[in-house]
PDB file of N, CA and C in Angstrom:
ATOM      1  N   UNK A   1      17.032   8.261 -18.867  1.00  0.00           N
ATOM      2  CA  UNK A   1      18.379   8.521 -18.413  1.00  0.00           C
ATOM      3  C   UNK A   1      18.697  10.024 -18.485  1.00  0.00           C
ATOM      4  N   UNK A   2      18.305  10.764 -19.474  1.00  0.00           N
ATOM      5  CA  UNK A   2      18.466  11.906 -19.771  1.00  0.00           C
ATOM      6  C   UNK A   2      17.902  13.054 -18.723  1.00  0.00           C
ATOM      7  N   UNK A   3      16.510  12.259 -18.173  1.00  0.00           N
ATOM      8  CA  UNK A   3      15.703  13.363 -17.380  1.00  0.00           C
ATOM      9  C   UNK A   3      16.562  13.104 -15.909  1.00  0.00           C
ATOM     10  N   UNK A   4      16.944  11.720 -15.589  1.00  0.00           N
ATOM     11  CA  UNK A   4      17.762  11.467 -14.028  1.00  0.00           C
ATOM     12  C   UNK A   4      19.224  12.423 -14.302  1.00  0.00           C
ATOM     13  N   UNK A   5      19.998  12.674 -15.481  1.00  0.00           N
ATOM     14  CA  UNK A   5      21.207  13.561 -15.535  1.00  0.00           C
ATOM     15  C   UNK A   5      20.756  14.494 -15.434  1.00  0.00           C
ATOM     16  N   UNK A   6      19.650  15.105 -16.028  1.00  0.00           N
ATOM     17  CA  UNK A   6      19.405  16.851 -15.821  1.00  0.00           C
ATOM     18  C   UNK A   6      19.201  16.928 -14.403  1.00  0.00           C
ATOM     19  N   UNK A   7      18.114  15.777 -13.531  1.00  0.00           N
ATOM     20  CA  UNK A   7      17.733  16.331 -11.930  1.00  0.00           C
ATOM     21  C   UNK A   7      19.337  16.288 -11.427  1.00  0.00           C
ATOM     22  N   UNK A   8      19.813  15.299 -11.781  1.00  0.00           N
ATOM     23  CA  UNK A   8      21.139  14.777 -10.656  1.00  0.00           C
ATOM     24  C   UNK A   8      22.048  16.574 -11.060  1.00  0.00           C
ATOM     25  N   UNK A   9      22.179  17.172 -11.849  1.00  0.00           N
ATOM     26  CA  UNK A   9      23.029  18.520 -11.993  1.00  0.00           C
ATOM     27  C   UNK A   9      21.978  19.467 -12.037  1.00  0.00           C
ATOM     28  N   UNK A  10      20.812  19.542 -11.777  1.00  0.00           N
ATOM     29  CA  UNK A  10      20.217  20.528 -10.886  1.00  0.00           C
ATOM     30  C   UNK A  10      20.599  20.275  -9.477  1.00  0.00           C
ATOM     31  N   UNK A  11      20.346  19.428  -9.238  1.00  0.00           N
ATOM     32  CA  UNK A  11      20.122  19.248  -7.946  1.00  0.00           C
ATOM     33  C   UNK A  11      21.342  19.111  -6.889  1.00  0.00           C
ATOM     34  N   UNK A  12      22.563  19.029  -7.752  1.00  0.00           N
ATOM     35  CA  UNK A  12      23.916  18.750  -7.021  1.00  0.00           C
ATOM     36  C   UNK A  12      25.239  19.854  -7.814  1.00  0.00           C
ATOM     37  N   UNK A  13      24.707  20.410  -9.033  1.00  0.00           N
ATOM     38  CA  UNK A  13      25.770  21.322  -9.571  1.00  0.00           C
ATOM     39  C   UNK A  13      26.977  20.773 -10.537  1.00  0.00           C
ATOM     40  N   UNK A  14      26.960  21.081 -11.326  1.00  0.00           N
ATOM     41  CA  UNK A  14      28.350  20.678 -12.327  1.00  0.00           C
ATOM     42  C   UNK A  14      29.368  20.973 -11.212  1.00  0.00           C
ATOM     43  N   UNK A  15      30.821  20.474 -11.532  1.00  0.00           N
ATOM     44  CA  UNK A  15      32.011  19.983 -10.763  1.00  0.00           C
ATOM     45  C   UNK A  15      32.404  21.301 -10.958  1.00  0.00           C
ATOM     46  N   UNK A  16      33.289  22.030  -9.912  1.00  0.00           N
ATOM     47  CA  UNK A  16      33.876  23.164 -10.173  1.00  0.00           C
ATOM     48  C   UNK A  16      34.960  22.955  -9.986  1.00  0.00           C
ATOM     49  N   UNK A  17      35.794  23.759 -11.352  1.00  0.00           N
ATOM     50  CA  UNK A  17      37.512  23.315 -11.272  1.00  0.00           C
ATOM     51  C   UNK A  17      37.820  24.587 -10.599  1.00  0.00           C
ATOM     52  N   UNK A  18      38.251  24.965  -9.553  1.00  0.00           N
ATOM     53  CA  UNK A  18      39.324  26.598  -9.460  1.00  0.00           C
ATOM     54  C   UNK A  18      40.967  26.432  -8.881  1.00  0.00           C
ATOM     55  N   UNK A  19      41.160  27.661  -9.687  1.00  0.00           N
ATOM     56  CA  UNK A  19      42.294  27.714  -9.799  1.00  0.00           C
ATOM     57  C   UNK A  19      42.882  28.699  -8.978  1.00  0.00           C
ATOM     58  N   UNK A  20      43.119  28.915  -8.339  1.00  0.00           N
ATOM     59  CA  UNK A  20      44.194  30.247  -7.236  1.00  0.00           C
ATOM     60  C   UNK A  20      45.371  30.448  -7.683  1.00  0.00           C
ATOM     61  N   UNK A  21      45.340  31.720  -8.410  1.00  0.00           N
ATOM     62  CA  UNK A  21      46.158  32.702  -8.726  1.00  0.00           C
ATOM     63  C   UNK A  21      46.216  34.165  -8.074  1.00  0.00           C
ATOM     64  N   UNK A  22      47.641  34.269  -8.080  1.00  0.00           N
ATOM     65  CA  UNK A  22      47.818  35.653  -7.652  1.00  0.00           C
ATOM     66  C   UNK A  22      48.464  36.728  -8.484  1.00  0.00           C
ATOM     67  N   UNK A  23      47.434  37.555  -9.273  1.00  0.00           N
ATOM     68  CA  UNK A  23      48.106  38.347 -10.377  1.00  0.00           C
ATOM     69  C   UNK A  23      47.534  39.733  -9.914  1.00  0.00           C
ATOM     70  N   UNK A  24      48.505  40.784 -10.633  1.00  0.00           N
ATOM     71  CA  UNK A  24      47.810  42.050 -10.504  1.00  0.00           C
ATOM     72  C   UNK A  24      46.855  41.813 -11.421  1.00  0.00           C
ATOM     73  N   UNK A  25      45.699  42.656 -11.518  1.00  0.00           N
ATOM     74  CA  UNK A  25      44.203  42.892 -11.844  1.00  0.00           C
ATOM     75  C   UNK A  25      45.048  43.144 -13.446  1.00  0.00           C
ATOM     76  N   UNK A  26      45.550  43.633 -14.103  1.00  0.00           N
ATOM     77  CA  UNK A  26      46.234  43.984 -15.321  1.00  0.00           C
ATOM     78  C   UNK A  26      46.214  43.052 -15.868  1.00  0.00           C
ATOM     79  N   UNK A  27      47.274  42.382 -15.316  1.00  0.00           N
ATOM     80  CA  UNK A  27      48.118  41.078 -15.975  1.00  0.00           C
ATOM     81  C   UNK A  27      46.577  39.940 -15.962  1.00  0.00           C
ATOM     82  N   UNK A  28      45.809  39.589 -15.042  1.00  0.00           N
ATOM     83  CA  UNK A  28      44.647  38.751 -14.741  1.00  0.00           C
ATOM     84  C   UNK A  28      43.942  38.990 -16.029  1.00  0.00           C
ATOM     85  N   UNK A  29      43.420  39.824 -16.112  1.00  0.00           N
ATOM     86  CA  UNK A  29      42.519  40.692 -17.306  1.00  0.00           C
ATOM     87  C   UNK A  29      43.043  40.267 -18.410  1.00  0.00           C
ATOM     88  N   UNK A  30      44.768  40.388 -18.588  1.00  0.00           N
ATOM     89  CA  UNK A  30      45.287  39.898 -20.714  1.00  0.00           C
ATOM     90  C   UNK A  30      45.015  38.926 -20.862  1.00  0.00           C
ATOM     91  N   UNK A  31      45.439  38.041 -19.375  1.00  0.00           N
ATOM     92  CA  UNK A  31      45.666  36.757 -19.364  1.00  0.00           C
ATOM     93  C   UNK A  31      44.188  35.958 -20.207  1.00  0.00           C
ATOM     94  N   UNK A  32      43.182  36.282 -18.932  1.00  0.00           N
ATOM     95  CA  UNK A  32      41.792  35.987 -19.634  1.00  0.00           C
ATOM     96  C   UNK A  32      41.677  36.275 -20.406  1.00  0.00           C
ATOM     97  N   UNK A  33      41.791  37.415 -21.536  1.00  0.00           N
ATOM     98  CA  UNK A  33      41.321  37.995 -22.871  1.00  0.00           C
ATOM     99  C   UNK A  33      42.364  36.747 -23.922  1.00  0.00           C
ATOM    100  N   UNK A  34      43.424  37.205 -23.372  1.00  0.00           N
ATOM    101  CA  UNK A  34      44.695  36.336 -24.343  1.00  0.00           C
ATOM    102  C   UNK A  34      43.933  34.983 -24.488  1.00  0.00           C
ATOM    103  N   UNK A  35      44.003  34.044 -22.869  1.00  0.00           N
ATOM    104  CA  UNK A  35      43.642  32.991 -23.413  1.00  0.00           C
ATOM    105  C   UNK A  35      42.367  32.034 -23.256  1.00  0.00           C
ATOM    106  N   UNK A  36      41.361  32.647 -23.170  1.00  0.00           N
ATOM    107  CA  UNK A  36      39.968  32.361 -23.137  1.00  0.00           C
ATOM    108  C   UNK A  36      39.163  32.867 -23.838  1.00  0.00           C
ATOM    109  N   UNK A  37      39.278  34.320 -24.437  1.00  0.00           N
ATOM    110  CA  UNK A  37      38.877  35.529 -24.508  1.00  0.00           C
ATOM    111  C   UNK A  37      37.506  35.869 -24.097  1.00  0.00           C
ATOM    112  N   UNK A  38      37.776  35.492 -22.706  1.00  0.00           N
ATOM    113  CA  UNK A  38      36.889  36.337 -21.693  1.00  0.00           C
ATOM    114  C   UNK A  38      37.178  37.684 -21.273  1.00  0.00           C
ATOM    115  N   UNK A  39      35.775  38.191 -21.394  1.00  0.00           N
ATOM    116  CA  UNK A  39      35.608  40.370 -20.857  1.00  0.00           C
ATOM    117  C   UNK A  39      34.991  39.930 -19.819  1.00  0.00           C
ATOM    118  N   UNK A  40      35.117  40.836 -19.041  1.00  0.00           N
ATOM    119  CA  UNK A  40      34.444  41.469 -17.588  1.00  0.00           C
ATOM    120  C   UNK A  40      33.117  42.055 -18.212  1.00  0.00           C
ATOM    121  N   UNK A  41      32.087  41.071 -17.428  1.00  0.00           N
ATOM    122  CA  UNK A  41      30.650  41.757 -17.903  1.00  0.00           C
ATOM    123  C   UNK A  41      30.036  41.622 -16.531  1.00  0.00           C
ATOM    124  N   UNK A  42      30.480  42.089 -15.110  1.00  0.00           N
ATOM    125  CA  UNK A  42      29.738  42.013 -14.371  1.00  0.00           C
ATOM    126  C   UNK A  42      30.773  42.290 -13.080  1.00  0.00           C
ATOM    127  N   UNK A  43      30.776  43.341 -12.173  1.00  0.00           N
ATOM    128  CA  UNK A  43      31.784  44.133 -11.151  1.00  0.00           C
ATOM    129  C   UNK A  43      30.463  44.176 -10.055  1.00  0.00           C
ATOM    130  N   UNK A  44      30.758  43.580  -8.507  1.00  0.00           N
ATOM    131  CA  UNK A  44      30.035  44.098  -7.674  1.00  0.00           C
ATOM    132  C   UNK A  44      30.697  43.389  -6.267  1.00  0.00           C
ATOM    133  N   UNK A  45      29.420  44.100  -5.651  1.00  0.00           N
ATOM    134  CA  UNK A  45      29.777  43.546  -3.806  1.00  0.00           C
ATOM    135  C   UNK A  45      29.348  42.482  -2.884  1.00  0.00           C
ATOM    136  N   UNK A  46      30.075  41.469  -2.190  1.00  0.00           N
ATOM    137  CA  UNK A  46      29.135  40.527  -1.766  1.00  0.00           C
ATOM    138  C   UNK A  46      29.239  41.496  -0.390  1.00  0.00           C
ATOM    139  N   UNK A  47      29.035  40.176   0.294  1.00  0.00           N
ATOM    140  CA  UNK A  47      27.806  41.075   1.792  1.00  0.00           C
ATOM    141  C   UNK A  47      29.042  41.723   2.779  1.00  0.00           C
ATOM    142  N   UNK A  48      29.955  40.701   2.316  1.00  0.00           N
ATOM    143  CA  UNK A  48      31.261  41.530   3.300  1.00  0.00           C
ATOM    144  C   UNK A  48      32.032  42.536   2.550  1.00  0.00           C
ATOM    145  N   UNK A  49      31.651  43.147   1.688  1.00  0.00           N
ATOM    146  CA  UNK A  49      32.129  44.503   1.005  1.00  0.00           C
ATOM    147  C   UNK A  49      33.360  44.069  -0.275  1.00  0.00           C
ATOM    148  N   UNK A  50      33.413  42.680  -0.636  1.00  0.00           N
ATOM    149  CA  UNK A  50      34.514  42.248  -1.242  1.00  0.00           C
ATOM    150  C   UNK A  50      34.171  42.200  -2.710  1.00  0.00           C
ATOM    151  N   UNK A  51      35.044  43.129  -3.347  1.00  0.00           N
ATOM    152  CA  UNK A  51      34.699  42.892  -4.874  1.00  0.00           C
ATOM    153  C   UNK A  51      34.423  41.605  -5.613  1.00  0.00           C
ATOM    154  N   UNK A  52      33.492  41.396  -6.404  1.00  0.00           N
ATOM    155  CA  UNK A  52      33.700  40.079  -6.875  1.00  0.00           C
ATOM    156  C   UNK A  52      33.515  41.107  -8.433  1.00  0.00           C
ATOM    157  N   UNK A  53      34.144  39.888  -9.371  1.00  0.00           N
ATOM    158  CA  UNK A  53      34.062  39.877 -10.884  1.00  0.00           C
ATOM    159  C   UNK A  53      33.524  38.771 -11.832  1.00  0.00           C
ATOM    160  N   UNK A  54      33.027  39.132 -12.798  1.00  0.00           N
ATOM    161  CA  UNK A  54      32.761  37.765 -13.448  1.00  0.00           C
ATOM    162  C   UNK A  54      33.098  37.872 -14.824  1.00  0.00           C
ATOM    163  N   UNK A  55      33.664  36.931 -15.579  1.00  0.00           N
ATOM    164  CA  UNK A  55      34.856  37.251 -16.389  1.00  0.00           C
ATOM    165  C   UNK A  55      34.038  36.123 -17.854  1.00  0.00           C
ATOM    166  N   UNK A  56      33.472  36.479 -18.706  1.00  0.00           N
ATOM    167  CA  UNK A  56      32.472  35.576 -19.900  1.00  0.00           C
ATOM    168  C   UNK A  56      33.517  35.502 -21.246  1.00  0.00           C
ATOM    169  N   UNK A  57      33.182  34.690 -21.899  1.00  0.00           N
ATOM    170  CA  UNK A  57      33.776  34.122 -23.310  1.00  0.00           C
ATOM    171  C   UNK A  57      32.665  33.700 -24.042  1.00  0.00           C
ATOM    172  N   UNK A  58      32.496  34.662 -25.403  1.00  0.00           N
ATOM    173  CA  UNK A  58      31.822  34.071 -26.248  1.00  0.00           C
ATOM    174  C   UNK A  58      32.091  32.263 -26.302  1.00  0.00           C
ATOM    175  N   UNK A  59      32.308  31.427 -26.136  1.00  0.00           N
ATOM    176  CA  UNK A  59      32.169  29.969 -26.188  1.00  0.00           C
ATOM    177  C   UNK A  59      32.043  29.373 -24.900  1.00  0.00           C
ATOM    178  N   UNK A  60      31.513  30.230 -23.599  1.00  0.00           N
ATOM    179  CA  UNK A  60      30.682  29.536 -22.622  1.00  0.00           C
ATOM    180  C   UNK A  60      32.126  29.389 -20.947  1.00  0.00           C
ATOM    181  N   UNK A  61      32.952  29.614 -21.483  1.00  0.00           N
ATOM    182  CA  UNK A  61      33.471  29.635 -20.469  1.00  0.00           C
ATOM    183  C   UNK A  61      33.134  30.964 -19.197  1.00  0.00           C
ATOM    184  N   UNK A  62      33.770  31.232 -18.515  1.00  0.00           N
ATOM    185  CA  UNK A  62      33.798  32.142 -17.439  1.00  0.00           C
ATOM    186  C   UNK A  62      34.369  32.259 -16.155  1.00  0.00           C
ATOM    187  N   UNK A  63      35.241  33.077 -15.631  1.00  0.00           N
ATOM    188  CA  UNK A  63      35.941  33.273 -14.426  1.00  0.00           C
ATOM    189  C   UNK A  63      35.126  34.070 -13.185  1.00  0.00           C
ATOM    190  N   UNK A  64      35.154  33.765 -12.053  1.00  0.00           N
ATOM    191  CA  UNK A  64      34.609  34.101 -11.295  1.00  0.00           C
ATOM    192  C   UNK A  64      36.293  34.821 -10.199  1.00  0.00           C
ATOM    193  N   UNK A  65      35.926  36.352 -10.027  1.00  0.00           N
ATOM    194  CA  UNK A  65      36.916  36.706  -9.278  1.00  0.00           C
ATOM    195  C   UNK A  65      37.012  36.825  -8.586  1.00  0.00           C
ATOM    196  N   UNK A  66      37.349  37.126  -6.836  1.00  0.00           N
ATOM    197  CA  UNK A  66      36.932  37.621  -5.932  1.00  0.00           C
ATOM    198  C   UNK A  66      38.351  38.396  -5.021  1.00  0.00           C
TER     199      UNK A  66
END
């Protein structure tokens, strides 16, 4: 059972919750630190020139920005 759960979330992906918010980059940033305490460990470009961010917590969480 164990080896059919690992293929079935390789092979199809854990559920993604997102959330759409609209904050200035400031306020976004406390928010995460305040209440996740996720840092920004990763700033770059996808192919259409659009910043993305990725936002980590020592206990496994993480925000993805774009």
């Amino acid at each position: 059972m164990r080896l059919f759960l690992s293929v079935a979330f390789i092979a199809f992906g854990f559920p993604a919750f997102a959330i759409e918010r609209c904050l200035p980059h400031d306020e976004m940033a406390k928010f995460l630190a305040d209440q996740f305490q996720e840092q920004q460990r990763f700033v770059g470009l996808d192919q259409g020139g659009n910043m993305l961010e990725r936002w980590f917590s020592p206990g496994g969480t993480f925000t993805l920005n774009k």
